[in-house]
C-alpha atoms as a PDB file:
ATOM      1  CA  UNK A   1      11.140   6.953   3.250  1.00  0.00           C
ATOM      2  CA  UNK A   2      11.630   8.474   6.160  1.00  0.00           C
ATOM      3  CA  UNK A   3      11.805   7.035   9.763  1.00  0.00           C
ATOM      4  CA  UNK A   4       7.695   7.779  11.505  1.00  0.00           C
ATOM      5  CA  UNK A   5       7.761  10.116  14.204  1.00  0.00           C
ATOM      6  CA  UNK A   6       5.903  12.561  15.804  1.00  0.00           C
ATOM      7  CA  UNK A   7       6.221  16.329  14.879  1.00  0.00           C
ATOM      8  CA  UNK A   8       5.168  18.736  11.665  1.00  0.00           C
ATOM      9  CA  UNK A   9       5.156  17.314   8.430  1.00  0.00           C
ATOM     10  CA  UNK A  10       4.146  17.487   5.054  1.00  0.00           C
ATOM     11  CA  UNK A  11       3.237  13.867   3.597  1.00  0.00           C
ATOM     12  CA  UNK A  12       2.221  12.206   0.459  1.00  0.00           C
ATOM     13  CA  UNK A  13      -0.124   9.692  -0.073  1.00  0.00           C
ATOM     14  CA  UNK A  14      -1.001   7.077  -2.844  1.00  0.00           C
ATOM     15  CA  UNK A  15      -4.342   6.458  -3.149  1.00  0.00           C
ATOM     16  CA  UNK A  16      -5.757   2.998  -4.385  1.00  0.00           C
ATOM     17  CA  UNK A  17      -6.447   4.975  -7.912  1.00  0.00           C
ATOM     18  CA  UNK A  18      -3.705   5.787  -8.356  1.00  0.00           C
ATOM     19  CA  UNK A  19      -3.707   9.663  -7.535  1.00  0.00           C
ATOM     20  CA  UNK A  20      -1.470  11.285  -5.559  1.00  0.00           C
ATOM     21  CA  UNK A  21      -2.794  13.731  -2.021  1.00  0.00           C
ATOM     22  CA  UNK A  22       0.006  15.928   0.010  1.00  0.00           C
ATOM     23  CA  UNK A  23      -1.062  17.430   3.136  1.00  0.00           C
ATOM     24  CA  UNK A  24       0.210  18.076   6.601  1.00  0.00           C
ATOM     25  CA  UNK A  25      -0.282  16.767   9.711  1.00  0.00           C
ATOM     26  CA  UNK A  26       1.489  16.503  13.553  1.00  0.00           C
ATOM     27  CA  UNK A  27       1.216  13.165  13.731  1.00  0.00           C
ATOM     28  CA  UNK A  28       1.901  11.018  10.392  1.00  0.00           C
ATOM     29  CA  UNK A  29       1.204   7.528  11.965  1.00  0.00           C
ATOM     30  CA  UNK A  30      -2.685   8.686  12.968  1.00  0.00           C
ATOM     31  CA  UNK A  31      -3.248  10.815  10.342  1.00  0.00           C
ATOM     32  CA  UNK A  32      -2.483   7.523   7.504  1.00  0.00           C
ATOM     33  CA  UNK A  33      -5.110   5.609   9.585  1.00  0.00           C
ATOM     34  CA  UNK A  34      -7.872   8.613  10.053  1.00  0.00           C
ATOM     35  CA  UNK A  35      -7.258   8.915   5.982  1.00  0.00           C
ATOM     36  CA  UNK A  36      -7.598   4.787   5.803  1.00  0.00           C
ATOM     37  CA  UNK A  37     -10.779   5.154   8.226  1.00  0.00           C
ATOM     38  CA  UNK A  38     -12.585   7.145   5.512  1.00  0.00           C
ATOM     39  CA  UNK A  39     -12.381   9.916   7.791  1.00  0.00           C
ATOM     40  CA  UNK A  40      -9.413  11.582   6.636  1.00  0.00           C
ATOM     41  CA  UNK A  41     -10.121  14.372   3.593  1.00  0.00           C
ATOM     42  CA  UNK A  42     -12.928  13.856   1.484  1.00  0.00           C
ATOM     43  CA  UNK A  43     -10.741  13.628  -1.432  1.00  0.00           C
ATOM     44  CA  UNK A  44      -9.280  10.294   0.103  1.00  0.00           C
ATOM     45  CA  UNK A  45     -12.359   8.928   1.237  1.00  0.00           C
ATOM     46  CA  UNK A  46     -13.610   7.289  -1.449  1.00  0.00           C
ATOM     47  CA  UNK A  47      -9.916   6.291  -2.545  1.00  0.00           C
ATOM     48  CA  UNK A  48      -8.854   3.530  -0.001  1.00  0.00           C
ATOM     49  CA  UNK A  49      -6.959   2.202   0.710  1.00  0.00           C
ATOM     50  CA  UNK A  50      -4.024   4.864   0.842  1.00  0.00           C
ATOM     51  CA  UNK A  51      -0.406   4.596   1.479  1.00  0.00           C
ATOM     52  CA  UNK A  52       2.753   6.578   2.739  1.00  0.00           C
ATOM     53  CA  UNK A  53       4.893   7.586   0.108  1.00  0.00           C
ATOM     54  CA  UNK A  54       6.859  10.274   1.146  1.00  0.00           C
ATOM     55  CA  UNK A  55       6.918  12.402   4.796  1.00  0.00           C
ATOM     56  CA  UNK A  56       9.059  15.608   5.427  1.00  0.00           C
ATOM     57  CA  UNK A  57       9.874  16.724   9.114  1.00  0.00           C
ATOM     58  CA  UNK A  58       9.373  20.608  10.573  1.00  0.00           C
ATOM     59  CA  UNK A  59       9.844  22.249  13.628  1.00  0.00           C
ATOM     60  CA  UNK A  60       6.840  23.749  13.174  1.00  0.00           C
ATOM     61  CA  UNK A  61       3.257  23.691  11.853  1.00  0.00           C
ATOM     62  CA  UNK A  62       3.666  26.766   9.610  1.00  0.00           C
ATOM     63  CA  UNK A  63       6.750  25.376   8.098  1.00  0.00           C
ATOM     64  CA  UNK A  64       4.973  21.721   7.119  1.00  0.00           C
ATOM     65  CA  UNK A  65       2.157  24.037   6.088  1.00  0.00           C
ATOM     66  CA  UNK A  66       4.504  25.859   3.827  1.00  0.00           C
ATOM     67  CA  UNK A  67       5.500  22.579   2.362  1.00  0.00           C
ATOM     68  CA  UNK A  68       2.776  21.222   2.034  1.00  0.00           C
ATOM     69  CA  UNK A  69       1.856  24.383  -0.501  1.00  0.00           C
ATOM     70  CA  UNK A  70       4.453  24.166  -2.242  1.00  0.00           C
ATOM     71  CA  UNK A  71       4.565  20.551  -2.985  1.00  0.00           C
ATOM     72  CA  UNK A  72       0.986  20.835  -4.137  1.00  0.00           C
ATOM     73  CA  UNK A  73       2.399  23.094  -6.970  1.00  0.00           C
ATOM     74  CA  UNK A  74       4.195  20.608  -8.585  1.00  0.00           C
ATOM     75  CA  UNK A  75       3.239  18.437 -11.224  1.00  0.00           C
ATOM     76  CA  UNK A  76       2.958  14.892 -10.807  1.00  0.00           C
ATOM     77  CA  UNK A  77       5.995  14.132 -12.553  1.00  0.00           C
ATOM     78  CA  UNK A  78       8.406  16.290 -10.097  1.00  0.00           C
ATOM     79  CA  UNK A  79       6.073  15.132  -7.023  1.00  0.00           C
ATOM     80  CA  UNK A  80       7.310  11.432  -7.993  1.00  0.00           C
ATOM     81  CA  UNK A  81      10.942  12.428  -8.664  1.00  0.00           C
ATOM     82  CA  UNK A  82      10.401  13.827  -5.109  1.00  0.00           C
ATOM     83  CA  UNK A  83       9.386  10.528  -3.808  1.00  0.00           C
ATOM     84  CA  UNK A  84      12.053   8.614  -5.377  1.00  0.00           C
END
């Protein structure tokens, strides 16, 4: 995984079921502990605790956003080959 720093990115997250949630964020460090605070997305709410898989860096927010899209169109099978 990547170094954490500051800036766009599109993430992935393992939640404690076992499911997988990509999304985006500016800032990757607050973003895993708002999702571990419950207050994250509701899909990860009720899925804690959740990890850091897998973070991608942008120069900007529409980029990550882009990303973020397109890594939600994969299956789960390429989004772990992704991680890996």
């Amino acid at each position: 995984m990547a170094t954490i720093k500051k800036g766009p990115c599109a993430y992935i997250l393992l939640c404690s079921d076992g499911t997988l949630y990509t999304g985006w964020t500016n800032d990757i460090e607050n973003r895993v502990k708002t999702h571990n605070a419950g207050k994250g997305a509701k899909y990860t709410k009720t899925r804690r605790p959740v990890k850091l898989l897998h973070v991608e860096y942008f120069d900007t927010k529409e980029e990550a956003m882009s990303r973020e899209y397109a890594i939600k169109q994969l299956s789960r099978s390429e989004k772990i080959h992704l991680v890996k």
